[in-house]
PDB file of N, CA and C in Angstrom:
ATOM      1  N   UNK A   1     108.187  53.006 120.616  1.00  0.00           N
ATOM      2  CA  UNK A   1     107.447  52.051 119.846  1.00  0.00           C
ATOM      3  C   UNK A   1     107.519  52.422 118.371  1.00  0.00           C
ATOM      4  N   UNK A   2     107.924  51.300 117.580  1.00  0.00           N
ATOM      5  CA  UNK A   2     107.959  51.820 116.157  1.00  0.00           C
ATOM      6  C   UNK A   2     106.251  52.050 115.446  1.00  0.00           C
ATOM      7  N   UNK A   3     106.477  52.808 114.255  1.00  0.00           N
ATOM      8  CA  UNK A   3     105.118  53.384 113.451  1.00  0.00           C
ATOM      9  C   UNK A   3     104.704  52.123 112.585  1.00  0.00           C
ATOM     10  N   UNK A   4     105.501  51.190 112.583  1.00  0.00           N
ATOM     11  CA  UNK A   4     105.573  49.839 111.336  1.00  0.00           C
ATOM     12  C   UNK A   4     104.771  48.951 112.463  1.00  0.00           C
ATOM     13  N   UNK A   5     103.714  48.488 111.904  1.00  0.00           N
ATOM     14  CA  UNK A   5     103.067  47.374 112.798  1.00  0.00           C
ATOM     15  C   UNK A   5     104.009  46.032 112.294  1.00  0.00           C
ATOM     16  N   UNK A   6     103.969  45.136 113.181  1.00  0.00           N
ATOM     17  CA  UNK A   6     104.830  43.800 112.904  1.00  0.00           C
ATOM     18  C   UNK A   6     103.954  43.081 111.946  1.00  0.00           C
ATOM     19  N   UNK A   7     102.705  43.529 111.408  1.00  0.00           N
ATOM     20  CA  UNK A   7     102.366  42.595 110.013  1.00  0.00           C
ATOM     21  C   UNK A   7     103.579  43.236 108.379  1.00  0.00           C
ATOM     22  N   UNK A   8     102.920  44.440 108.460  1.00  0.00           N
ATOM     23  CA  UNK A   8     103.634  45.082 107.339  1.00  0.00           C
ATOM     24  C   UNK A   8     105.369  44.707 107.334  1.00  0.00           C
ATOM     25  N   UNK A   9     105.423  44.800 106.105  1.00  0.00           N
ATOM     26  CA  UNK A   9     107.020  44.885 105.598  1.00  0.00           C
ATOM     27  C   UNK A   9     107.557  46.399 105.784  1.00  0.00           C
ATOM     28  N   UNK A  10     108.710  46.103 106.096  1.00  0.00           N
ATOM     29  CA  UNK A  10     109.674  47.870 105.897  1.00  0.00           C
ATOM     30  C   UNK A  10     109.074  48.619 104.744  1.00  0.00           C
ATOM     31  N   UNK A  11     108.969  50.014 104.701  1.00  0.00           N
ATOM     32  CA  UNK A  11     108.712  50.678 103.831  1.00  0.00           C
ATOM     33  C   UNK A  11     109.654  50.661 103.086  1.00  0.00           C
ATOM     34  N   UNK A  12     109.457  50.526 101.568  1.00  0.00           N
ATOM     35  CA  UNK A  12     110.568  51.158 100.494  1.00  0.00           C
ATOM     36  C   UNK A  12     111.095  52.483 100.255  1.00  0.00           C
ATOM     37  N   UNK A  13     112.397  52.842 100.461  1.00  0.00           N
ATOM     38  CA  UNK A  13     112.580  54.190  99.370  1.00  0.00           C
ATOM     39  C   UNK A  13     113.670  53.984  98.613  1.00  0.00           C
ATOM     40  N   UNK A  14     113.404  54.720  97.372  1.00  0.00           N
ATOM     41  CA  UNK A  14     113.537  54.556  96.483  1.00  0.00           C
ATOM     42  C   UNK A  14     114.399  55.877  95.969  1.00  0.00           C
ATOM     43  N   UNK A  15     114.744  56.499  96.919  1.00  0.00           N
ATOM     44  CA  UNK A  15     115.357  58.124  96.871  1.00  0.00           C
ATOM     45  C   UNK A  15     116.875  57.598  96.652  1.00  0.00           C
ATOM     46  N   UNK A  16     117.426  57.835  95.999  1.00  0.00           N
ATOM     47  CA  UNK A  16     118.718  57.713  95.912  1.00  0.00           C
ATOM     48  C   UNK A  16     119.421  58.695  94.992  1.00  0.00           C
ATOM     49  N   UNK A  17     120.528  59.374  95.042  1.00  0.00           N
ATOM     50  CA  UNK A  17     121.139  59.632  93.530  1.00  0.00           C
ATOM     51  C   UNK A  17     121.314  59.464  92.904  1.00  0.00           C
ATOM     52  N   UNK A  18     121.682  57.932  92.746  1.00  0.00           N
ATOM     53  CA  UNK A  18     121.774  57.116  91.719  1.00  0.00           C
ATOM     54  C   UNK A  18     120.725  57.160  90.737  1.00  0.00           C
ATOM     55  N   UNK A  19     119.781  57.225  91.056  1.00  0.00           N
ATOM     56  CA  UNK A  19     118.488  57.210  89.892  1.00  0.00           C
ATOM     57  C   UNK A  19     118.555  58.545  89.019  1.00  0.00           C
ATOM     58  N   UNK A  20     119.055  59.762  89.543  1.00  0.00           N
ATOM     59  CA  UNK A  20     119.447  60.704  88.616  1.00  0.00           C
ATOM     60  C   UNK A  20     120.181  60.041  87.263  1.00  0.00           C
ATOM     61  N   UNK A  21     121.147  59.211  87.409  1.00  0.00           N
ATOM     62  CA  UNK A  21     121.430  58.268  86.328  1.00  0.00           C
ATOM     63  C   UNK A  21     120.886  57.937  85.165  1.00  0.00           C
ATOM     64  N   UNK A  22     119.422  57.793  85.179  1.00  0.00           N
ATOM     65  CA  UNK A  22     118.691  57.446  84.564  1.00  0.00           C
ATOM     66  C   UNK A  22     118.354  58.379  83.530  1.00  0.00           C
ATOM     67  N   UNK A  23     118.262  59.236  84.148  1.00  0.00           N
ATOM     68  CA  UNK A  23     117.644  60.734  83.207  1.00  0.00           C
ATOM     69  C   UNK A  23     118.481  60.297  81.540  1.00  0.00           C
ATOM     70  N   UNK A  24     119.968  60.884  81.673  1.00  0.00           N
ATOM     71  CA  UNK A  24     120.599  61.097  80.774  1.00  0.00           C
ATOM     72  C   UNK A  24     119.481  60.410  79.558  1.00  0.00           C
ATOM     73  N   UNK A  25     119.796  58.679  79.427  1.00  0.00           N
ATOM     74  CA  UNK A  25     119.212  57.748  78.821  1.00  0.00           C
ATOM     75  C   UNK A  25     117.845  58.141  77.698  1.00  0.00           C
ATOM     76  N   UNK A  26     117.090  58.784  78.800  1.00  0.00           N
ATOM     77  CA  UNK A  26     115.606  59.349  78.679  1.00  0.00           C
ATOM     78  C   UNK A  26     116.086  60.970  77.618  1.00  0.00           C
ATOM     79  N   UNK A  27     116.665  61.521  78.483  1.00  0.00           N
ATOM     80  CA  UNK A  27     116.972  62.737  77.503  1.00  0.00           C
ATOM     81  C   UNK A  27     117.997  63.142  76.137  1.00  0.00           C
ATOM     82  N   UNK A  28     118.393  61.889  76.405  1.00  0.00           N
ATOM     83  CA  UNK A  28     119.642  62.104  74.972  1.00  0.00           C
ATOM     84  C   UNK A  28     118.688  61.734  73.901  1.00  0.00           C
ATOM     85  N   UNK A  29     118.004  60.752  73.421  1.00  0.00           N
ATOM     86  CA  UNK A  29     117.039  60.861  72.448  1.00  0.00           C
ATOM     87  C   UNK A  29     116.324  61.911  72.157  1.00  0.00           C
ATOM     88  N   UNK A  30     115.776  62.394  73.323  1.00  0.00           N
ATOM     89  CA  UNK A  30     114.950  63.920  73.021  1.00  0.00           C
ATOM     90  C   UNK A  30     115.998  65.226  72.498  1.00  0.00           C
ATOM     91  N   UNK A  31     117.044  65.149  72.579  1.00  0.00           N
ATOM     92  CA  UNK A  31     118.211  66.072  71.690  1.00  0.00           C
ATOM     93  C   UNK A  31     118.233  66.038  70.507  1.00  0.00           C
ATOM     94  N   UNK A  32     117.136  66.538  70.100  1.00  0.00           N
ATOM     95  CA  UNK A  32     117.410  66.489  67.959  1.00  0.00           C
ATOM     96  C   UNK A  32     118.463  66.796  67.649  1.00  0.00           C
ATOM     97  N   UNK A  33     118.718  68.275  68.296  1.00  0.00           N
ATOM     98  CA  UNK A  33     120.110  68.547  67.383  1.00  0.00           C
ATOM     99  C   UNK A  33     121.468  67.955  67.436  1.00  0.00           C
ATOM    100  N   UNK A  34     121.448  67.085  68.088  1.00  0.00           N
ATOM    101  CA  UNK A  34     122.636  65.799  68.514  1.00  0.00           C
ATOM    102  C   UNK A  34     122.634  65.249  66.860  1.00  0.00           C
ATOM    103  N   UNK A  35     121.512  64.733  66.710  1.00  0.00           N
ATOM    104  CA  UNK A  35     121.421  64.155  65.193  1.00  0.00           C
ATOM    105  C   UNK A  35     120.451  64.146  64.208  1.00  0.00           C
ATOM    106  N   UNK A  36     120.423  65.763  64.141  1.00  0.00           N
ATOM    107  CA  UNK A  36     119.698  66.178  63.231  1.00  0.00           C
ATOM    108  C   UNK A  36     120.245  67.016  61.977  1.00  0.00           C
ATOM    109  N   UNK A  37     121.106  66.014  61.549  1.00  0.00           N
ATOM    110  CA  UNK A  37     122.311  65.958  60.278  1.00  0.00           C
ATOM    111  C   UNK A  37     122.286  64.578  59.584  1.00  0.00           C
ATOM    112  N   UNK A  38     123.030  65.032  58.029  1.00  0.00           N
ATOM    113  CA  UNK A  38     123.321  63.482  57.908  1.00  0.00           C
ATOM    114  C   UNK A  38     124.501  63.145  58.204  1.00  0.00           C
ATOM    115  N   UNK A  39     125.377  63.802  58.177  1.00  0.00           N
ATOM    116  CA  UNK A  39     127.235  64.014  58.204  1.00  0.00           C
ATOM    117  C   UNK A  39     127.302  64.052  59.993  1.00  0.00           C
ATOM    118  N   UNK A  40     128.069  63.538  60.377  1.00  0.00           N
ATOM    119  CA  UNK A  40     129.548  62.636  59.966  1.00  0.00           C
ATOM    120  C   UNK A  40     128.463  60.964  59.567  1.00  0.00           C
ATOM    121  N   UNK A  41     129.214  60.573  58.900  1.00  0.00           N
ATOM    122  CA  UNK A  41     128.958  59.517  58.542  1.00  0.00           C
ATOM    123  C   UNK A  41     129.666  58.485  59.021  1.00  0.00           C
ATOM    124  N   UNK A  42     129.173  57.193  59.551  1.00  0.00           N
ATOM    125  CA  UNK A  42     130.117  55.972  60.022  1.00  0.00           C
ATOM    126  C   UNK A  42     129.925  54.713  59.202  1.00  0.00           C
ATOM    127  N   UNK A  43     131.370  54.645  58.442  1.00  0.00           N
ATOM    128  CA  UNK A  43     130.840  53.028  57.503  1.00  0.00           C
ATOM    129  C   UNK A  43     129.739  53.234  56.503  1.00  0.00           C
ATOM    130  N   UNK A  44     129.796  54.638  56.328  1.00  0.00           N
ATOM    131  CA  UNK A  44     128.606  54.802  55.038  1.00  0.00           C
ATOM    132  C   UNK A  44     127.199  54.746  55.772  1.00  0.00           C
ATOM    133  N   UNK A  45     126.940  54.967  57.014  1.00  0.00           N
ATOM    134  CA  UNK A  45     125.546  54.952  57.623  1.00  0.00           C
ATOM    135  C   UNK A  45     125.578  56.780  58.437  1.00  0.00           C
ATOM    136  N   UNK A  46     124.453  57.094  57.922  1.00  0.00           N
ATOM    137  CA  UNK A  46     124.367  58.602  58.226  1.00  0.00           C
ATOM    138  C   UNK A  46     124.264  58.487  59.846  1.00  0.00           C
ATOM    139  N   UNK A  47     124.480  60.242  60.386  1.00  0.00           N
ATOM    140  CA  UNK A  47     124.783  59.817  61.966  1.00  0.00           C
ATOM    141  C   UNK A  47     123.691  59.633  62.725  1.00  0.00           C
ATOM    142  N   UNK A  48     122.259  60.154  61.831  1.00  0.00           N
ATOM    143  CA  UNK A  48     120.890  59.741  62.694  1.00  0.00           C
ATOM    144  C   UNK A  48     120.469  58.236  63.226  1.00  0.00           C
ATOM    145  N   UNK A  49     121.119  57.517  62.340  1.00  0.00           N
ATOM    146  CA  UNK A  49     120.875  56.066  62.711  1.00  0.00           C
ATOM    147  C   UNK A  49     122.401  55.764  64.022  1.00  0.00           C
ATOM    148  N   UNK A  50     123.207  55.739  63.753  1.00  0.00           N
ATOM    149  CA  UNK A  50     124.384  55.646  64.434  1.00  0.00           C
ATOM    150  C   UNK A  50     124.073  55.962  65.624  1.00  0.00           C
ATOM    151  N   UNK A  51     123.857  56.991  65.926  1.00  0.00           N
ATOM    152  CA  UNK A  51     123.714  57.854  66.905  1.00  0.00           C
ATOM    153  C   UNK A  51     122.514  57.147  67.442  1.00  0.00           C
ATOM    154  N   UNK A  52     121.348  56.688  66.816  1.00  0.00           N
ATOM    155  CA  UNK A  52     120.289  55.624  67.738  1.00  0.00           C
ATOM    156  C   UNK A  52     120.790  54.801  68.396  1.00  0.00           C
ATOM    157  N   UNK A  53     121.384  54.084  67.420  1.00  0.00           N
ATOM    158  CA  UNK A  53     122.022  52.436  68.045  1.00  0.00           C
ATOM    159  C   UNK A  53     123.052  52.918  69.048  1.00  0.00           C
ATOM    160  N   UNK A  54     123.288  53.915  69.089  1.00  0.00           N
ATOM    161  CA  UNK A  54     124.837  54.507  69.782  1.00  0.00           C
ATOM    162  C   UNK A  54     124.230  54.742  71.275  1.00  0.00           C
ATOM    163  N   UNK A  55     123.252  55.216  71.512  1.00  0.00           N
ATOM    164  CA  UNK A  55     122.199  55.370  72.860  1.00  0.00           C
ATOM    165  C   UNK A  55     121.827  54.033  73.423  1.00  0.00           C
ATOM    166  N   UNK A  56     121.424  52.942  72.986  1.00  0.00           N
ATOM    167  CA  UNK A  56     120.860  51.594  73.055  1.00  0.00           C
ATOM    168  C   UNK A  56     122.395  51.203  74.680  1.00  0.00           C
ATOM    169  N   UNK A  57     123.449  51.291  73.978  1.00  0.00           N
ATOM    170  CA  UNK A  57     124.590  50.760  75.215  1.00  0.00           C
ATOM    171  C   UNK A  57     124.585  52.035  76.586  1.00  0.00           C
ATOM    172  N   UNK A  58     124.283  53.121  76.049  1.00  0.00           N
ATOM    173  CA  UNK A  58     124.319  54.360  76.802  1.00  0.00           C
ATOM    174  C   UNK A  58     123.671  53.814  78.020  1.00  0.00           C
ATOM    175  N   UNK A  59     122.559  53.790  77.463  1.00  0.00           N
ATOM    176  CA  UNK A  59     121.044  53.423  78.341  1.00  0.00           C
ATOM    177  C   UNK A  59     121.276  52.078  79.386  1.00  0.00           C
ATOM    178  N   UNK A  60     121.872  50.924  78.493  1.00  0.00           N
ATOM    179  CA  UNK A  60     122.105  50.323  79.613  1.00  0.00           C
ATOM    180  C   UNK A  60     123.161  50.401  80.391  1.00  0.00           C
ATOM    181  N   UNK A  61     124.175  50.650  80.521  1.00  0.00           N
ATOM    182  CA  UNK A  61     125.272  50.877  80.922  1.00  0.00           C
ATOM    183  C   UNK A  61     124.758  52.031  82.211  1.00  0.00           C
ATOM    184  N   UNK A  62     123.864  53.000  81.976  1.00  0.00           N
ATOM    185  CA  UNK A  62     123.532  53.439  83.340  1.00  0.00           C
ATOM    186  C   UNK A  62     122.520  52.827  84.166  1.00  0.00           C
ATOM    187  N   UNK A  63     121.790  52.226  83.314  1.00  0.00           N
ATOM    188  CA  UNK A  63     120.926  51.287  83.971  1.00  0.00           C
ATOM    189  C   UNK A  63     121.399  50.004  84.930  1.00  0.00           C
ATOM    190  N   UNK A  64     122.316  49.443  84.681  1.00  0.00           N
ATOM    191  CA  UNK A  64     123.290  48.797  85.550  1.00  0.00           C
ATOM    192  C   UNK A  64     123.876  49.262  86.429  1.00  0.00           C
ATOM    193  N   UNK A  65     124.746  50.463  86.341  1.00  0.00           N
ATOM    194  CA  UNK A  65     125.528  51.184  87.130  1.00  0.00           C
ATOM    195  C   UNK A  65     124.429  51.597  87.937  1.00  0.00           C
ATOM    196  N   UNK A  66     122.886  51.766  87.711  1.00  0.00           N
ATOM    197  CA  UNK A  66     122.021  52.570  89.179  1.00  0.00           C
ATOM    198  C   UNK A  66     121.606  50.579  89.687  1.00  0.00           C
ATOM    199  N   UNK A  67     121.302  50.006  89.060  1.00  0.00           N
ATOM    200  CA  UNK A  67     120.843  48.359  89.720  1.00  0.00           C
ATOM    201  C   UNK A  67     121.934  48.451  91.114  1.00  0.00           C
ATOM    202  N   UNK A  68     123.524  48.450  90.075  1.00  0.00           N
ATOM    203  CA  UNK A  68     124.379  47.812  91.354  1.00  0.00           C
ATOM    204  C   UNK A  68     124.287  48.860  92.361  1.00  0.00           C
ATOM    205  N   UNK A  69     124.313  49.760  91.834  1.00  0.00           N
ATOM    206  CA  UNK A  69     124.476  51.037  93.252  1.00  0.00           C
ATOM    207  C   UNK A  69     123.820  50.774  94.293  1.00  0.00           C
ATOM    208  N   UNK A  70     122.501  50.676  94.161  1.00  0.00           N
ATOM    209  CA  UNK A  70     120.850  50.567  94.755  1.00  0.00           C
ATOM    210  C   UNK A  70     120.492  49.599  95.194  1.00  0.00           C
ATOM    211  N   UNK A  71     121.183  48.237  94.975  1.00  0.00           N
ATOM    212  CA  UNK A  71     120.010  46.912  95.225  1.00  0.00           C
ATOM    213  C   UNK A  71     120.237  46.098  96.809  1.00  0.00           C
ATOM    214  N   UNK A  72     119.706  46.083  97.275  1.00  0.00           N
ATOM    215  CA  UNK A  72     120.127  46.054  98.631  1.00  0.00           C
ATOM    216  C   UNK A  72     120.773  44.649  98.741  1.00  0.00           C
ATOM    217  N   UNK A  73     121.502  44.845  99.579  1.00  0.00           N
ATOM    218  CA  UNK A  73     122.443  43.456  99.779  1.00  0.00           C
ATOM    219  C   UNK A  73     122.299  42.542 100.791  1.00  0.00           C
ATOM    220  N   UNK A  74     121.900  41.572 100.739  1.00  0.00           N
ATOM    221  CA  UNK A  74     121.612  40.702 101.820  1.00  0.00           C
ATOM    222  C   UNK A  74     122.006  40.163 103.021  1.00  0.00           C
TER     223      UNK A  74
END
């Protein structure tokens, strides 16, 4: 006999590897010394800003790559 009564829905988990993915995103901002310079410079914009906007695609790009991994398929 299953532990799931027939009202409730399947339990979720949410354990995957894929969600390790995520981290990077979260921790590359917290790396000062990544860009805590003004040099190299891109197009005349110092690399602290660069290097922001430069995380913005990072972030999603794994954020997609864990969606498709993970999302259950019908």
């Amino acid at each position: 006999m299953s532990s799931q009564s027939p009202e409730q829905p399947p339990r979720r988990s949410d354990r995957s590897r894929w969600n390790w993915l995520l981290v990077p995103p979260v921790l590359l901002p917290l790396a000062v010394p990544l860009f805590n310079r003004e040099g190299p410079e891109l197009g005349g914009v110092p690399a602290f800003y660069w290097l922001q906007f430069a995380f913005i695609p990072v972030g999603v790009l794994c954020t997609v790559a864990v969606y498709r991994a993970t999302r259950k398929r019908g």
